[in-house]
Protein backbone atom coordinates (compact mmCIF):
# COMPACT_ATOMS: atom_id res chain seq x y z
CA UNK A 1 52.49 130.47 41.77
CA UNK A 2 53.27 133.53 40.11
CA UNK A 3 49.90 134.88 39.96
CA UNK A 4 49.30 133.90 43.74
CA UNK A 5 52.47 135.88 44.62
CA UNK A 6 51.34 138.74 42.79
CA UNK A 7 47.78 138.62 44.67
CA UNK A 8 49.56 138.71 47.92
CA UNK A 9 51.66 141.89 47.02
CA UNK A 10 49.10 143.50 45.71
CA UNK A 11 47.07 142.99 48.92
CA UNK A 12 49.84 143.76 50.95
CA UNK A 13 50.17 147.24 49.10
CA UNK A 14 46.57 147.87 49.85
CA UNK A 15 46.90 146.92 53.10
CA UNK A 16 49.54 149.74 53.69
CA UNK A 17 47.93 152.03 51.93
CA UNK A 18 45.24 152.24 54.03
CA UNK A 19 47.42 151.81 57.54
CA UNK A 20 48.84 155.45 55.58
CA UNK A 21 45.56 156.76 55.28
CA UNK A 22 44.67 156.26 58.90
CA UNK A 23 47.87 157.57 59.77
CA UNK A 24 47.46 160.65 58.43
CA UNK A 25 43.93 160.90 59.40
CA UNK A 26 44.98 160.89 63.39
CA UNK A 27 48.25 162.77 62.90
CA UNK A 28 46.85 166.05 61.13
CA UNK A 29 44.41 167.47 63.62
CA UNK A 30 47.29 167.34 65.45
CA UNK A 31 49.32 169.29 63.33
CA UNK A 32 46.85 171.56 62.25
CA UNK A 33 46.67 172.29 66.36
CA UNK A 34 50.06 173.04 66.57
CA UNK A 35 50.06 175.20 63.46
CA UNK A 36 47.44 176.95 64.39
CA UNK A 37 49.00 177.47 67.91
CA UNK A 38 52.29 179.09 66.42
CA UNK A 39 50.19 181.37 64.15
CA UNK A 40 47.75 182.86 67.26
CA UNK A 41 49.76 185.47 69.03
CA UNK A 42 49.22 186.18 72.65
CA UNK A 43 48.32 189.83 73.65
CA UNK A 44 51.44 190.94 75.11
CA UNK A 45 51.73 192.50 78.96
CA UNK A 46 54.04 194.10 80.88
CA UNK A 47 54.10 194.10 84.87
CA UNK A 48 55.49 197.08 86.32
CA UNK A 49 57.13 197.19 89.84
CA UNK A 50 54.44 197.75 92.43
CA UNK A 51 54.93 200.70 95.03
CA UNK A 52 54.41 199.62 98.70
CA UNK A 53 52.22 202.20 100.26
CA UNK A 54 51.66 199.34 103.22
CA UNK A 55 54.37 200.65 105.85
CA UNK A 56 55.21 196.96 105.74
CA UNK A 57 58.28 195.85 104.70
CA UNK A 58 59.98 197.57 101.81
CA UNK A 59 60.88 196.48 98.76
CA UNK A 60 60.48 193.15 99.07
CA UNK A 61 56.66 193.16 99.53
CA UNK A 62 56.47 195.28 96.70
CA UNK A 63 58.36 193.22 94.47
CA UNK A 64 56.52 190.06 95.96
CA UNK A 65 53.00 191.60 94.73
CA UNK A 66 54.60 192.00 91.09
CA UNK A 67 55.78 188.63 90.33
CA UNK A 68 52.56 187.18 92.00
CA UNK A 69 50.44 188.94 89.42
CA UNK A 70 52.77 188.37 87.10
CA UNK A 71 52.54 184.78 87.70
CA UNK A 72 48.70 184.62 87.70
CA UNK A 73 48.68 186.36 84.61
CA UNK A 74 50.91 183.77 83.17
CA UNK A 75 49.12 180.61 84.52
CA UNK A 76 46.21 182.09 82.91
CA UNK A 77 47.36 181.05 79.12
CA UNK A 78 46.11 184.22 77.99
CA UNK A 79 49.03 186.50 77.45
CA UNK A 80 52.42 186.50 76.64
CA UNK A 81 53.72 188.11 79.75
CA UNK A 82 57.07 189.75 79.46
CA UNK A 83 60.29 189.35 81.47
CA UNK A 84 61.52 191.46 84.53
CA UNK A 85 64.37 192.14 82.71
CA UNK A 86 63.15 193.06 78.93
CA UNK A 87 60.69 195.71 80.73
CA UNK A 88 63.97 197.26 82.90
CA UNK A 89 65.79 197.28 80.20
CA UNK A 90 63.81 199.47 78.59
CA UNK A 91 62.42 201.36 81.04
CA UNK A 92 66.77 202.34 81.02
CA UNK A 93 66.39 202.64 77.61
CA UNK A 94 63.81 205.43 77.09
CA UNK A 95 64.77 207.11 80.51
CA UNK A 96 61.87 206.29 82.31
CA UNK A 97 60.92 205.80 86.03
CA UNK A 98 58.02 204.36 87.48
CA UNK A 99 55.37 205.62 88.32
CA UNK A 100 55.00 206.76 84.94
CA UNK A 101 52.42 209.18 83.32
CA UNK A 102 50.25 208.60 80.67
CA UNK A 103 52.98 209.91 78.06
CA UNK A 104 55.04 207.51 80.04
CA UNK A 105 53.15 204.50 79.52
CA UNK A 106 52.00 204.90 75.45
CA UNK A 107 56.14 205.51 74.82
CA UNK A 108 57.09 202.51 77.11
CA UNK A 109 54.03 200.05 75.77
CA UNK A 110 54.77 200.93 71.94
CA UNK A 111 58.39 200.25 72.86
CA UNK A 112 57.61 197.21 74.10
CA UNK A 113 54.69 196.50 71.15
CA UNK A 114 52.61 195.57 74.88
CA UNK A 115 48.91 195.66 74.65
CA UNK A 116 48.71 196.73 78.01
CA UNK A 117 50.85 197.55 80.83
CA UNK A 118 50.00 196.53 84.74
CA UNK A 119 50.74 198.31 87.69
CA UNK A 120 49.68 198.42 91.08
CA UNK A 121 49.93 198.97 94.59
CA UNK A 122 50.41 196.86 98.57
CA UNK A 123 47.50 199.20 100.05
CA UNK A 124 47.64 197.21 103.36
CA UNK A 125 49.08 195.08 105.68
CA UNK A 126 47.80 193.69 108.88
CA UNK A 127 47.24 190.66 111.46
CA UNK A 128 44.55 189.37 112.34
CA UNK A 129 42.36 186.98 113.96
CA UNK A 130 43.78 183.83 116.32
CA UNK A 131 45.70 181.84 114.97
CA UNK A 132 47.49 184.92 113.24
CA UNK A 133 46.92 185.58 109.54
CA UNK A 134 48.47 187.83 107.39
CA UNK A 135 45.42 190.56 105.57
CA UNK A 136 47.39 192.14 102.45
CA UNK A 137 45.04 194.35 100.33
CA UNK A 138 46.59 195.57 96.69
CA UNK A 139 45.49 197.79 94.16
CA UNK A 140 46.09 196.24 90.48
CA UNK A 141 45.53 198.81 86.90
CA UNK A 142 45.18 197.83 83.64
CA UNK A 143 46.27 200.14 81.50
CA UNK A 144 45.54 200.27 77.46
CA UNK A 145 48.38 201.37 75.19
CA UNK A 146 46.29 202.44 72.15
CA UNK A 147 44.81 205.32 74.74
CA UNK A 148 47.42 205.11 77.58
CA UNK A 149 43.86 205.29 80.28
CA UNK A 150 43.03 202.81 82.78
CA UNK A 151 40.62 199.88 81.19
CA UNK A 152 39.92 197.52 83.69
CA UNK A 153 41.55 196.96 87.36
CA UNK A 154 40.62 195.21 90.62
CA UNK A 155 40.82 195.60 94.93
CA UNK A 156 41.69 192.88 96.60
CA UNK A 157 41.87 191.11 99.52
CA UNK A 158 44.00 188.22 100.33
CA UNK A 159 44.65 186.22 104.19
CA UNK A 160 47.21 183.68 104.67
CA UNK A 161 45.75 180.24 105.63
CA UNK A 162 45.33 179.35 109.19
CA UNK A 163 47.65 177.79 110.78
CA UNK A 164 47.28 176.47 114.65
CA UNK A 165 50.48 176.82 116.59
CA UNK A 166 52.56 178.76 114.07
CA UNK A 167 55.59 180.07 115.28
CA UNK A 168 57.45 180.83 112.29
CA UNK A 169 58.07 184.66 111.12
CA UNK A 170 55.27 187.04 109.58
CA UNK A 171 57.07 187.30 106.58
CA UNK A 172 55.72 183.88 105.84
CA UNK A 173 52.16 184.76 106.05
CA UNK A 174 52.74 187.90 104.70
CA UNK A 175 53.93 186.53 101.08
CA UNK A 176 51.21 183.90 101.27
CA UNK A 177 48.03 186.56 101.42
CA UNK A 178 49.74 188.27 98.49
CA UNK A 179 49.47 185.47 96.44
CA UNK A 180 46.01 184.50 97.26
CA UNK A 181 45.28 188.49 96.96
CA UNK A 182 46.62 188.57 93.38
CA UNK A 183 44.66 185.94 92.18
CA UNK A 184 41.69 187.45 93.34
CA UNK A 185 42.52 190.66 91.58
CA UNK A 186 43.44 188.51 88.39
CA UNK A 187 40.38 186.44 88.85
CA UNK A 188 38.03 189.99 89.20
CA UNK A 189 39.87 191.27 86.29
CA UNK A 190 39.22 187.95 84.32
CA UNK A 191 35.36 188.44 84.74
CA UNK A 192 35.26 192.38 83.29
CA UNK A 193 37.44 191.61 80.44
CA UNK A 194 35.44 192.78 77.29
CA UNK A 195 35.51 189.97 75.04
CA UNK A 196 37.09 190.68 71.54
CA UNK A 197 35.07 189.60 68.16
CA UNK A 198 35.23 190.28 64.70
CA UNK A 199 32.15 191.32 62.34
CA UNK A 200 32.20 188.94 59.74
CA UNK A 201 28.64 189.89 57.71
CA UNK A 202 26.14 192.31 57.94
CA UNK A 203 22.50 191.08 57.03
CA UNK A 204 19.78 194.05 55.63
CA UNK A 205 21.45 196.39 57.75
CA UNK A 206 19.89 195.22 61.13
CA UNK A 207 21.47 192.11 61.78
CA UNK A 208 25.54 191.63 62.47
CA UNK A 209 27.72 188.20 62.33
CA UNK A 210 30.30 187.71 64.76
CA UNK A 211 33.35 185.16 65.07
């Protein structure tokens, strides 16, 4: 009895054991995911107000076009992106106005510890076509803090979506073609990034190793 009892513990404990083992096994890629996660840092942005050169609207479109770009930068899951408020702040701070100058930008990016700093422009807005669409055409800079010069930036052209019979206000269609414009400036900017790599060997002084 005894020695039947002890067979069945002793299977039981190897039973577990290996139940652990497994556990373990599917738990720590996750882990090591999230760990790995928390330990890659995001370049960090900053999105300056646009100016509205348009004769459209005021203000409004301008700050529409921002947090549109803002927001496609964001979705993107490439960048840390930083708040409306931390960038005013210290813009206030440093006594700075937009639009800023290239002293401007390399004391408001290091400030900031940005990468790079976006700004931009509403070129254009018109109606066209029947049924009425909004055309809004924007201007969108990339600017590199380490040489506070223009790296990479984008045109483009965004039209509200049809709509037969619409009756509501222009404003409407407006703020839709600036949305679909700033993701195709985000999008054009996407494809001339510059990838980023890191030489990790060097082999007879003709061949490199990249990550």
């Amino acid at each position: 009895m005894k020695t039947r009892m002890k067979r069945t513990w002793a299977t039981r404990t190897a039973y577990l054991g290996v139940v652990s083992m497994l556990m373990v096994g599917l738990l720590y890629p996750l882990g090591a995911a999230r760990a790995y996660a928390q330990l890659v840092q995001l370049p960090r942005i900053a999105v300056l107000d646009f100016e509205n050169k348009s004769g459209y609207g005021g203000a409004s479109i301008a700050r529409a076009a921002t947090d549109a770009v803002a927001g496609e930068y964001q979705k993107s899951g490439k960048y840390e992106v930083l708040a409306r408020g931390e960038v005013e702040q210290q813009l206030k701070d440093l006594d700075l106005a937009p639009p800023l100058n290239r002293t401007g930008f390399l004391r408001l990016g290091r400030a900031l510890q940005a990468e790079s700093i976006i700004t931009g422009e509403v070129n254009a807005v018109t109606f066209v076509g029947s049924p009425k669409q909004a055309q809004v055409v924007i201007t969108v800079r990339v600017i590199d803090i380490a040489s506070g010069e223009p790296i990479n930036g984008a045109v483009a052209t965004g039209f509200s979506n049809r709509r037969p019979g619409y009756t509501g206000d222009d404003d409407t269609l407006v703020q839709e073609a600036i949305r679909n414009a700033a993701f195709e400036a985000i999008r054009t900017i996407s494809n001339y990034t510059i990838p980023e790599a890191t030489i990790l060997t060097t082999r007879a002084g003709t061949e490199v190793l990249l990550n």
